[in-house]
N, C-alpha and C. Protein backbone atom coordinates (compact mmCIF):
# COMPACT_ATOMS: atom_id res chain seq x y z
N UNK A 1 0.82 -1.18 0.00
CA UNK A 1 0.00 0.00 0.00
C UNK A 1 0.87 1.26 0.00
N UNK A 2 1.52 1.20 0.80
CA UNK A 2 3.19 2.28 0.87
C UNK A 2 3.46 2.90 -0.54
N UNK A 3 3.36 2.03 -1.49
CA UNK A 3 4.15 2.28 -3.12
C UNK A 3 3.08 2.97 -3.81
N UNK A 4 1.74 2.29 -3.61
CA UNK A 4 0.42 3.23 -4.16
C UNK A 4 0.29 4.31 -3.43
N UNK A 5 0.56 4.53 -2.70
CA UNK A 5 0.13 5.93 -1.80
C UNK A 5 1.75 7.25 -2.47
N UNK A 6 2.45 6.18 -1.88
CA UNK A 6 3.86 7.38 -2.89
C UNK A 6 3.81 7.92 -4.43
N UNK A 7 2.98 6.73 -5.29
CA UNK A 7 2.85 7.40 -6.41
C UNK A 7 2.44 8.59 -6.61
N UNK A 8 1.74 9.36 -5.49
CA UNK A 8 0.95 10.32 -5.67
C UNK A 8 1.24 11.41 -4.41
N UNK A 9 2.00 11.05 -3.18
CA UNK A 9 3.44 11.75 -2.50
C UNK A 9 4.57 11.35 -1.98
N UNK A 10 5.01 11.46 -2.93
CA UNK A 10 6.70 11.02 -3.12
C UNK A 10 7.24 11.16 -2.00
N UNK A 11 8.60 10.62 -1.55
CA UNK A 11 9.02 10.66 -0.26
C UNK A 11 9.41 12.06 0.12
N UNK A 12 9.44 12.38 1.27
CA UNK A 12 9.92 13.83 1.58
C UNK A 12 8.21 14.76 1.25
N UNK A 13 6.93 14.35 0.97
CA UNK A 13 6.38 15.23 0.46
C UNK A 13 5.89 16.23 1.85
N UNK A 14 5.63 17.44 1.80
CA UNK A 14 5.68 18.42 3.30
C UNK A 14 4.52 17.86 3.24
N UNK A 15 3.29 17.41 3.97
CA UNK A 15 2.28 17.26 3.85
C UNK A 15 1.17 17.93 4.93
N UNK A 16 1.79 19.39 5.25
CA UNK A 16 1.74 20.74 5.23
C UNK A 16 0.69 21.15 4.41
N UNK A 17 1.55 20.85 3.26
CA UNK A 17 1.21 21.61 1.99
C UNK A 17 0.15 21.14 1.27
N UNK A 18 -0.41 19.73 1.82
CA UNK A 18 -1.41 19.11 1.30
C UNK A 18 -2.86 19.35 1.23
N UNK A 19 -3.80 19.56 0.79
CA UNK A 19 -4.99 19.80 1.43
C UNK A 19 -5.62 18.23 1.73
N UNK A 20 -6.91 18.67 2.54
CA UNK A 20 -7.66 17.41 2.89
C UNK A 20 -8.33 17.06 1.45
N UNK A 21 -8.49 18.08 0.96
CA UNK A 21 -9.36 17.50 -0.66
C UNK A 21 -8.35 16.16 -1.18
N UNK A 22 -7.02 17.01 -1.22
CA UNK A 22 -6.17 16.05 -2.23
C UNK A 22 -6.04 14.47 -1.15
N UNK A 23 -5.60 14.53 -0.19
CA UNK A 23 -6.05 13.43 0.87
C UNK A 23 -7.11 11.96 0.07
N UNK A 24 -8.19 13.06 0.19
CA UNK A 24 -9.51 12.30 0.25
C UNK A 24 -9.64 11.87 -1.52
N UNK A 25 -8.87 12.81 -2.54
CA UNK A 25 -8.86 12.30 -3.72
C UNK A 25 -8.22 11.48 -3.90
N UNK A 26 -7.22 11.14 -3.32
CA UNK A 26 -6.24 9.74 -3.43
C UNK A 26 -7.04 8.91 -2.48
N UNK A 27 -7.37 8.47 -2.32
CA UNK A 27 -8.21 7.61 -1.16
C UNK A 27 -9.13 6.84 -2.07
N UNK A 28 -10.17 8.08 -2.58
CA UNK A 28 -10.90 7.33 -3.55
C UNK A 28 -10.60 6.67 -4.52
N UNK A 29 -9.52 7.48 -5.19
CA UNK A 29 -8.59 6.52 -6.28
C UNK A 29 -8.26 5.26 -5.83
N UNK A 30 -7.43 4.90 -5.10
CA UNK A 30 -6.87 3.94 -4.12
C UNK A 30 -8.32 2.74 -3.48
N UNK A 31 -8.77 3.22 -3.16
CA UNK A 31 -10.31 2.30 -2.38
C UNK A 31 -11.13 1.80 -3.75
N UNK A 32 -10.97 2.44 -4.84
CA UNK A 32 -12.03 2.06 -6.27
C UNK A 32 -11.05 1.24 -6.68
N UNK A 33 -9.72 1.30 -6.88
CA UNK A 33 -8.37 0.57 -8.10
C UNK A 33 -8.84 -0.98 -7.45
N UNK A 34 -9.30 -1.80 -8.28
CA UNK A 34 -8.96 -3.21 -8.16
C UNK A 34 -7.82 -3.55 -7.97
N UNK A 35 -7.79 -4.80 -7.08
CA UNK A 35 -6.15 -5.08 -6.60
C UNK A 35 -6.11 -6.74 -6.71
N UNK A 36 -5.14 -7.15 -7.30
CA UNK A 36 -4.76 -8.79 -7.39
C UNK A 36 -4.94 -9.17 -6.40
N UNK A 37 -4.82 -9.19 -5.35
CA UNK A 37 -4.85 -9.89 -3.83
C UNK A 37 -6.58 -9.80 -3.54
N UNK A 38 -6.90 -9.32 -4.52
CA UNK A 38 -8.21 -9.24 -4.02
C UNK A 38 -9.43 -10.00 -4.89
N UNK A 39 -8.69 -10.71 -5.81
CA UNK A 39 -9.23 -11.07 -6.90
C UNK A 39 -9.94 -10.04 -7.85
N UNK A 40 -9.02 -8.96 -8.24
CA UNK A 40 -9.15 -7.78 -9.05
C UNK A 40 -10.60 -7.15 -8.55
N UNK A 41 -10.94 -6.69 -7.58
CA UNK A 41 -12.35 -6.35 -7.22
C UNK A 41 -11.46 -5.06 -6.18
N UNK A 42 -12.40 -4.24 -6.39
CA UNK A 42 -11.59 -2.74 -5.19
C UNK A 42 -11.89 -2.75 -3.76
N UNK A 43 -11.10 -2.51 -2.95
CA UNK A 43 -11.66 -2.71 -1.67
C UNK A 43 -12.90 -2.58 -0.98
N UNK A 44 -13.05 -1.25 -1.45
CA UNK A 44 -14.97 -0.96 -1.57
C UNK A 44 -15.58 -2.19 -1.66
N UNK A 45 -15.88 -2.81 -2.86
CA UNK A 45 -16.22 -3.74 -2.84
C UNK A 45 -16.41 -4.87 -2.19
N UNK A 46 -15.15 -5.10 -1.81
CA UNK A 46 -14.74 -6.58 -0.77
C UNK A 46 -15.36 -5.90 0.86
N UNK A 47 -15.36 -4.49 0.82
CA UNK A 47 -16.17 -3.98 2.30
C UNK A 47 -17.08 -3.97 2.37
N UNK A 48 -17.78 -3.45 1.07
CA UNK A 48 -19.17 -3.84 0.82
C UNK A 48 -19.66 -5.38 1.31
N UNK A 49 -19.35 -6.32 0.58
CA UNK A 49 -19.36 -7.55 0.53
C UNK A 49 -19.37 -7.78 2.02
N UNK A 50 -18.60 -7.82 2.85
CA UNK A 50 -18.61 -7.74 4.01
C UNK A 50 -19.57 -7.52 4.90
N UNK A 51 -20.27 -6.38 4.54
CA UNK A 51 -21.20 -5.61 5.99
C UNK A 51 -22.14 -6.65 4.99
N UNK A 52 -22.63 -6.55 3.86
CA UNK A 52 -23.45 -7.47 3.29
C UNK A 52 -23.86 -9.30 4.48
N UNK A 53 -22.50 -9.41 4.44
CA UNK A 53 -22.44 -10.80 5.16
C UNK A 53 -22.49 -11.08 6.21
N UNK A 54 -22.24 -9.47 6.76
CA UNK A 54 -22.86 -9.89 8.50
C UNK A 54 -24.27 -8.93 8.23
N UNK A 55 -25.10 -8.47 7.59
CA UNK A 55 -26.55 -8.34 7.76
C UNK A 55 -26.18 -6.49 7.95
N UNK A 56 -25.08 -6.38 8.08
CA UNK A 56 -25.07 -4.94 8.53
C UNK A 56 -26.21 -3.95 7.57
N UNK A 57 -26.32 -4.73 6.38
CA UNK A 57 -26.65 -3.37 5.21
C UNK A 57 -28.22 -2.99 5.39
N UNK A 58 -28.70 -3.89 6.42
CA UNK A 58 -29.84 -3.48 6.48
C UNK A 58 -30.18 -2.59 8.06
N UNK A 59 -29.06 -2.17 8.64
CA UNK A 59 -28.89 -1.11 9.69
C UNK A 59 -28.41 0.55 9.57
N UNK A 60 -28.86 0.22 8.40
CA UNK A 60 -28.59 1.72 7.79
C UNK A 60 -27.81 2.66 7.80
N UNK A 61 -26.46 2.02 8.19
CA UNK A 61 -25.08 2.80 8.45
C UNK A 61 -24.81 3.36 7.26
N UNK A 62 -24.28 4.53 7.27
CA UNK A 62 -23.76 5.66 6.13
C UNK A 62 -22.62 5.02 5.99
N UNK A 63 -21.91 4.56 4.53
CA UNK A 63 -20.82 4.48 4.42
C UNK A 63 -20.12 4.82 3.40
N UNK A 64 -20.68 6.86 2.93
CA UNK A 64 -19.92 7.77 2.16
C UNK A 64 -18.28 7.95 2.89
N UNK A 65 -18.01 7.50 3.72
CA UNK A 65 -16.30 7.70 3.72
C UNK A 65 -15.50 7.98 2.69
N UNK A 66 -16.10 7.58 1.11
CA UNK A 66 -14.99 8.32 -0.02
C UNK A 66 -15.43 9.11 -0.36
N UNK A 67 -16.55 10.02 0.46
CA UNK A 67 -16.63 11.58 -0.02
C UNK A 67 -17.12 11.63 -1.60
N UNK A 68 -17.79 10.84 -2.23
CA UNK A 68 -17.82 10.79 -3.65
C UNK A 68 -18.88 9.29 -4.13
N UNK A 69 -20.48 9.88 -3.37
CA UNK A 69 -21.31 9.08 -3.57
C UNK A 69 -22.03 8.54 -4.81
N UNK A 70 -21.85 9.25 -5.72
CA UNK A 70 -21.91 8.23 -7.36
C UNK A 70 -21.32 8.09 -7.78
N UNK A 71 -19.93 7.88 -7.68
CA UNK A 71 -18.92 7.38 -8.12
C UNK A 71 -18.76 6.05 -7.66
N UNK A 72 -19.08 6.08 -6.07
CA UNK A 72 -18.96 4.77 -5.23
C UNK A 72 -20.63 4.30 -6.10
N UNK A 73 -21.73 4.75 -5.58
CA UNK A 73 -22.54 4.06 -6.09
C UNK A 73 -22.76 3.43 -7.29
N UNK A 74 -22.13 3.93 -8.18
CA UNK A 74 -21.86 3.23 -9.44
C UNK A 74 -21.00 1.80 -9.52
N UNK A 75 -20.03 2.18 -8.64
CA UNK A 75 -18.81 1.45 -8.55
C UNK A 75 -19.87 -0.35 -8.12
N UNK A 76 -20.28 -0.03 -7.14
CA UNK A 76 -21.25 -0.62 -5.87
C UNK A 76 -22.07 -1.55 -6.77
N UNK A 77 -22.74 -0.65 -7.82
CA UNK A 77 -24.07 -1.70 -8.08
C UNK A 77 -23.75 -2.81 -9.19
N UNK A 78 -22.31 -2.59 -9.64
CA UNK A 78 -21.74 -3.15 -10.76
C UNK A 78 -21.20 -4.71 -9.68
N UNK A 79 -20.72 -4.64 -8.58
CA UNK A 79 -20.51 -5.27 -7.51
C UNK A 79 -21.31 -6.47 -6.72
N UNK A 80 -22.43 -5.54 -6.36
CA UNK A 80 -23.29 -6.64 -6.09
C UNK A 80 -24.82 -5.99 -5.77
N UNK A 81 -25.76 -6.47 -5.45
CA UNK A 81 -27.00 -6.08 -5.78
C UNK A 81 -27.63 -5.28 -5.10
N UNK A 82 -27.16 -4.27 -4.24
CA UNK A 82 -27.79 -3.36 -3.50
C UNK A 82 -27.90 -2.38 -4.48
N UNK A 83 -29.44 -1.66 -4.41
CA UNK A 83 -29.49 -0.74 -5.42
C UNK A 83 -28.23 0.45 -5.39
N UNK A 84 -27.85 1.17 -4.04
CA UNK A 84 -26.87 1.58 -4.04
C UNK A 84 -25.97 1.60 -2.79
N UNK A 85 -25.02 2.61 -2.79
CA UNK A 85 -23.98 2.56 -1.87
C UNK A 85 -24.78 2.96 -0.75
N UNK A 86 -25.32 4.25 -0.51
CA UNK A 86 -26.70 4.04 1.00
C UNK A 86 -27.09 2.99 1.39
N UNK A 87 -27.71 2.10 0.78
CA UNK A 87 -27.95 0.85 0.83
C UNK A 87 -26.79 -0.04 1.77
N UNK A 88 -25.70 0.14 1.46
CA UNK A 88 -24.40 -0.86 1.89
C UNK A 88 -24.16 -0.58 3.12
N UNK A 89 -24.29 -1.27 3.84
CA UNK A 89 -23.93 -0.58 5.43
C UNK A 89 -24.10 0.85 6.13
């Protein structure tokens, strides 16, 4: 995770200088990118999948954490069958 996160601040970066936007834009990048260890599916997904399997999704927990709810919801319904990301935990 170290090497994906540097692609985007290199070592030494002041992170000072960073805003929370740019933060939260790498995040989303990073949480959507399918990953081999995961059987090419994005973490979202495999979290999704998750609250799915313990019943969570029907306790109505908010889980906009990537700040970028149709992007995730899109991401989401391609995933598995909750109409959307509200829906998911």
């Amino acid at each position: 995770m170290n090497g994906l996160i540097r692609r985007y601040f290199p070592k030494g970066t002041d992170f000072d200088q960073v805003t929370d936007e740019e933060i939260a834009a790498v995040e989303r990048k990073l949480n959507m990118r399918p990953r081999k260890r995961l059987g090419y599916r994005a973490p979202i997904e495999v979290f999704c999948e998750g609250l799915h399997r313990q019943g969570a999704a029907s306790g109505g927990v908010a889980v906009f954490w990537l700040n970028s709810g149709q992007e995730a919801a899109q991401k989401h319904d391609r995933s598995c069958s909750t109409p959307s990301m509200s829906n998911c935990g």
